[in-house]
N, C-alpha and C. Protein backbone atom coordinates (compact mmCIF):
# COMPACT_ATOMS: atom_id res chain seq x y z
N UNK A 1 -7.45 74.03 56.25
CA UNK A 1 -8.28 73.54 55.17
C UNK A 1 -9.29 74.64 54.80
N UNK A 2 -9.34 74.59 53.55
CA UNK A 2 -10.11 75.58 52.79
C UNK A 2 -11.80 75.50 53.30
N UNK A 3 -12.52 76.59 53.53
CA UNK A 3 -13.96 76.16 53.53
C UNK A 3 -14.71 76.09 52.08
N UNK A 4 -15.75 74.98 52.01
CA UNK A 4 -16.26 74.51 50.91
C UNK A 4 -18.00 74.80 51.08
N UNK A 5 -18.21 74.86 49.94
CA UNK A 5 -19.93 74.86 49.67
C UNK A 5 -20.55 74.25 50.44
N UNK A 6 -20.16 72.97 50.64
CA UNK A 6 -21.40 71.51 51.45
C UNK A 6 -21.21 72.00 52.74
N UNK A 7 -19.81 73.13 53.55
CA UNK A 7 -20.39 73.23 55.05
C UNK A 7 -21.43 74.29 54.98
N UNK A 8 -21.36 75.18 54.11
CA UNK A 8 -22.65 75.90 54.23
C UNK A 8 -24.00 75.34 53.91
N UNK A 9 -24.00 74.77 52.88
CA UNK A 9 -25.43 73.78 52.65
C UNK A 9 -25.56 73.31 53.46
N UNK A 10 -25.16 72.32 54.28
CA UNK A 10 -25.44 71.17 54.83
C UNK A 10 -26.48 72.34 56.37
N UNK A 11 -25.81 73.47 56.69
CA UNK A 11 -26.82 73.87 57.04
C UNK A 11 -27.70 74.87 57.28
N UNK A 12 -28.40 74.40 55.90
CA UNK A 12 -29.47 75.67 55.13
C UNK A 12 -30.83 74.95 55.28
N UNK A 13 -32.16 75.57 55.77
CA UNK A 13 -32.72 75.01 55.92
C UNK A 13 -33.51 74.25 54.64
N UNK A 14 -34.46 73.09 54.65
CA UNK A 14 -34.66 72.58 53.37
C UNK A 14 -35.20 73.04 52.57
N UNK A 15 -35.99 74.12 52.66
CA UNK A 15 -36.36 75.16 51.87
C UNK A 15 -35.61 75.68 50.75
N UNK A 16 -34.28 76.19 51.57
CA UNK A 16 -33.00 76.83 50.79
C UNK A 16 -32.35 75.55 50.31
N UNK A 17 -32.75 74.78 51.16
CA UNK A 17 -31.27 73.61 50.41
C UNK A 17 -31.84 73.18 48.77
N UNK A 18 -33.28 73.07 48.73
CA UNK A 18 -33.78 73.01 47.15
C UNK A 18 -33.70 73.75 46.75
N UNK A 19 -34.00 75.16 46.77
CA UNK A 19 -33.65 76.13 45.54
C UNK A 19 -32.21 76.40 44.99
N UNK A 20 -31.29 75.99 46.58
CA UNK A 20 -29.77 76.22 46.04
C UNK A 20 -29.72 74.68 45.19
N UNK A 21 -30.08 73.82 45.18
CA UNK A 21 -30.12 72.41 44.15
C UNK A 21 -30.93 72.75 42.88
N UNK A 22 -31.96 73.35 42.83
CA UNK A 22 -32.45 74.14 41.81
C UNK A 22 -31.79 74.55 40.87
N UNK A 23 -30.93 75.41 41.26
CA UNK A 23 -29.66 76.88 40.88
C UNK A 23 -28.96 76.02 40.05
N UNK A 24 -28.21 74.98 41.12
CA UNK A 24 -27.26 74.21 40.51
C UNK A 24 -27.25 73.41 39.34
N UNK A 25 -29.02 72.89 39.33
CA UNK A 25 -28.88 71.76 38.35
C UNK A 25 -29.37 72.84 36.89
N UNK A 26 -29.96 73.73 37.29
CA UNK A 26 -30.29 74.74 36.08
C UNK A 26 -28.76 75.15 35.15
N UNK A 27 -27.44 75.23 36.22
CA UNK A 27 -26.56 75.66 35.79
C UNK A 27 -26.18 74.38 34.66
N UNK A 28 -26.38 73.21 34.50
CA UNK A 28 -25.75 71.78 33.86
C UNK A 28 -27.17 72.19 32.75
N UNK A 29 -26.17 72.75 31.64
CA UNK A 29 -27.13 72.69 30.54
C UNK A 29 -28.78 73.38 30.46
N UNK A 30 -28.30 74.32 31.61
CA UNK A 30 -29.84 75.17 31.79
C UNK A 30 -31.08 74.25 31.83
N UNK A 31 -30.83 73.44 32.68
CA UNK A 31 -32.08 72.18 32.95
C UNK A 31 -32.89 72.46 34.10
N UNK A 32 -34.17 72.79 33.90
CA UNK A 32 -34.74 73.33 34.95
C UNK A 32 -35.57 72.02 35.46
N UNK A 33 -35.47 72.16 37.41
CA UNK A 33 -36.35 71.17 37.68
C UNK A 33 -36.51 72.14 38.64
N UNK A 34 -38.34 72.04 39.04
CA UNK A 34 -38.88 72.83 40.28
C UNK A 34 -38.20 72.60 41.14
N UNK A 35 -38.03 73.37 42.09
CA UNK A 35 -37.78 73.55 43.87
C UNK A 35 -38.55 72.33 44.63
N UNK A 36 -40.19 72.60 44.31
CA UNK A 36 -40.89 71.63 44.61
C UNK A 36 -40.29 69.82 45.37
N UNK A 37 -39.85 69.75 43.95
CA UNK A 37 -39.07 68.52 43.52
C UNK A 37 -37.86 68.46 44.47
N UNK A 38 -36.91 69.00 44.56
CA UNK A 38 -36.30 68.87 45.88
C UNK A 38 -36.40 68.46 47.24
N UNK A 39 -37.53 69.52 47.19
CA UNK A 39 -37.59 69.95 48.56
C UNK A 39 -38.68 68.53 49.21
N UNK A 40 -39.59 68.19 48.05
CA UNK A 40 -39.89 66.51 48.36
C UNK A 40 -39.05 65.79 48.76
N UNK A 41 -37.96 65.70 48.00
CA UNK A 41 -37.51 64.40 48.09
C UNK A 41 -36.25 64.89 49.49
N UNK A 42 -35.99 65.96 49.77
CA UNK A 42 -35.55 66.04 50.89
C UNK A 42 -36.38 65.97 51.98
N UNK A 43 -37.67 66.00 51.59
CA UNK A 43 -38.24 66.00 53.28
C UNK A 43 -38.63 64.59 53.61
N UNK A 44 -38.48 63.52 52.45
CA UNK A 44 -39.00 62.33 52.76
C UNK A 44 -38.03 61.21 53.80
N UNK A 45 -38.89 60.87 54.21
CA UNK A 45 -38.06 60.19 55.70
C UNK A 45 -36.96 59.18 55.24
N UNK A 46 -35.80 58.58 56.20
CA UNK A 46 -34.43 57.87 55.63
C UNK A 46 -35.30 56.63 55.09
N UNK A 47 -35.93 55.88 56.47
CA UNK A 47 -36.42 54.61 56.22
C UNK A 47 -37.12 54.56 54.61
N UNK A 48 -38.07 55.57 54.10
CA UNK A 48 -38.53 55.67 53.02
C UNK A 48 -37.20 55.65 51.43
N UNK A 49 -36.32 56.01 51.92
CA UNK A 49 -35.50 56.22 50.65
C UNK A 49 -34.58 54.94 50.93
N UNK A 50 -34.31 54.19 51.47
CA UNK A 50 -33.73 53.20 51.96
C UNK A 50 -34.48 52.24 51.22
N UNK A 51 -35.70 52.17 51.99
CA UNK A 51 -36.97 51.18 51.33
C UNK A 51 -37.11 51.52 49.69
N UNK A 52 -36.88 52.26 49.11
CA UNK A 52 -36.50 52.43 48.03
C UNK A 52 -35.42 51.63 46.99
N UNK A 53 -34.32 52.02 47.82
CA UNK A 53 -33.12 51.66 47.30
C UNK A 53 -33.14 50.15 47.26
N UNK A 54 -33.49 49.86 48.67
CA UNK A 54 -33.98 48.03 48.74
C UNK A 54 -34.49 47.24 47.64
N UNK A 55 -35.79 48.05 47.50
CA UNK A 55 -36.68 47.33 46.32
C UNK A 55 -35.76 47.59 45.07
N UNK A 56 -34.83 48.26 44.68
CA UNK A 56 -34.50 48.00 43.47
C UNK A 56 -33.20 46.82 43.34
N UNK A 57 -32.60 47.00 44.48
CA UNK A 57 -31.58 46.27 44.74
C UNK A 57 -32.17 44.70 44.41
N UNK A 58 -33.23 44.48 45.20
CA UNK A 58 -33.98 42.95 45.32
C UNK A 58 -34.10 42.77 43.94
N UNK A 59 -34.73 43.46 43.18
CA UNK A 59 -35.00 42.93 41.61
C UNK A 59 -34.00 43.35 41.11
N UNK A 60 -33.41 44.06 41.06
CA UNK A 60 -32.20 43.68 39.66
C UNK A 60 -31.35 42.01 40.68
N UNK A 61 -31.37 41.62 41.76
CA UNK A 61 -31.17 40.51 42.27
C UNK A 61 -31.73 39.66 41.63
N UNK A 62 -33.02 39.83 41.61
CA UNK A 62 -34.13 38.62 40.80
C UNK A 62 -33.44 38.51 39.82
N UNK A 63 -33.83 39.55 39.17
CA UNK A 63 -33.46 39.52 37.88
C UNK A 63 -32.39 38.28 37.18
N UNK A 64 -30.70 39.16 37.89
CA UNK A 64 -29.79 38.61 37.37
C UNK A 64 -29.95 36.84 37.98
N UNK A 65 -30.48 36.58 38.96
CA UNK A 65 -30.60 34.92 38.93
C UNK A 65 -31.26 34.64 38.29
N UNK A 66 -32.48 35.27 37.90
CA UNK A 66 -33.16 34.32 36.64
C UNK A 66 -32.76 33.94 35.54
N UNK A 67 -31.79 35.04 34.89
CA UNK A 67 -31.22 35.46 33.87
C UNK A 67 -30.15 34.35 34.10
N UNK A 68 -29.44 33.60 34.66
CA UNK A 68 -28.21 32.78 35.05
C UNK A 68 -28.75 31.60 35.41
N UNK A 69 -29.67 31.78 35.34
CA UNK A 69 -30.86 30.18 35.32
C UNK A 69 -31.04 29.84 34.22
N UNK A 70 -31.61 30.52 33.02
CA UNK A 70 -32.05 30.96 32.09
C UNK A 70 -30.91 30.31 31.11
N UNK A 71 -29.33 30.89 31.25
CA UNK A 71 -28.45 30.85 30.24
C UNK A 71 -27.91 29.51 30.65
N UNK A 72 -27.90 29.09 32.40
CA UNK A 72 -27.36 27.79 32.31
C UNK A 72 -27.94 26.68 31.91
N UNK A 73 -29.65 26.84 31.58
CA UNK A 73 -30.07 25.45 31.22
C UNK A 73 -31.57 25.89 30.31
N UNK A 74 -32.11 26.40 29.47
CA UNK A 74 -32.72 27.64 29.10
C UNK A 74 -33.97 26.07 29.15
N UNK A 75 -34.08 24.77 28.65
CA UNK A 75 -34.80 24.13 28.73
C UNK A 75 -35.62 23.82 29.87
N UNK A 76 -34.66 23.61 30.86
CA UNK A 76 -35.14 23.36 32.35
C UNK A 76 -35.68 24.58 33.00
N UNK A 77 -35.46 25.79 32.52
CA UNK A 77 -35.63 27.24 33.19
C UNK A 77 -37.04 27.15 32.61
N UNK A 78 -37.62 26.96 30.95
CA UNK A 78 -38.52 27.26 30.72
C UNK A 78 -39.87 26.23 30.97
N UNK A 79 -39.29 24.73 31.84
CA UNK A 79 -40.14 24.20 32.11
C UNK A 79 -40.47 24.56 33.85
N UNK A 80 -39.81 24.75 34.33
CA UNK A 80 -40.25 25.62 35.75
C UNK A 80 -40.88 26.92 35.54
N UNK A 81 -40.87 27.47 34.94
CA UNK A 81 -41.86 28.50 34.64
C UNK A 81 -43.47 28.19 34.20
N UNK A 82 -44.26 28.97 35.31
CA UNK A 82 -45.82 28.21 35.45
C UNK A 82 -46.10 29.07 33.68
């Protein structure tokens, strides 16, 4: 099997691993985003990006049940609403 990009990234330290994400995303339409910006969001802990992902998961959850509350009885939905 051929060697690929991600075994060398995977271990570059996070320093390098943002500027080489830098490089890359500059290459898609010459779109520049700082290193900075990377290298944040790589150093931020799992539990934190998890807890992330959670909270959006939960509300678009809300969401779509309200929304299916809403279309199955829009009278009764809008009298439960304080």
């Amino acid at each position: 099997m051929t060697k690929q990009f991600y075994d060398d990234f995977s271990k570059l330290p996070i320093a390098k691993m943002a500027q080489s994400i830098a490089d890359m995303t500059y290459l898609f339409n010459e779109t520049k985003v700082p290193t900075s910006h990377y290298k944040a969001q790589l150093s931020k802990g799992f539990e934190e990006m998890v807890e992330a992902s959670v909270s959006v998961s939960l509300v678009n959850t809300i969401f779509n049940t309200l929304q299916a509350l809403q279309k199955e009885s829009p009278k009764l939905f809008y009298q439960a609403m304080p």
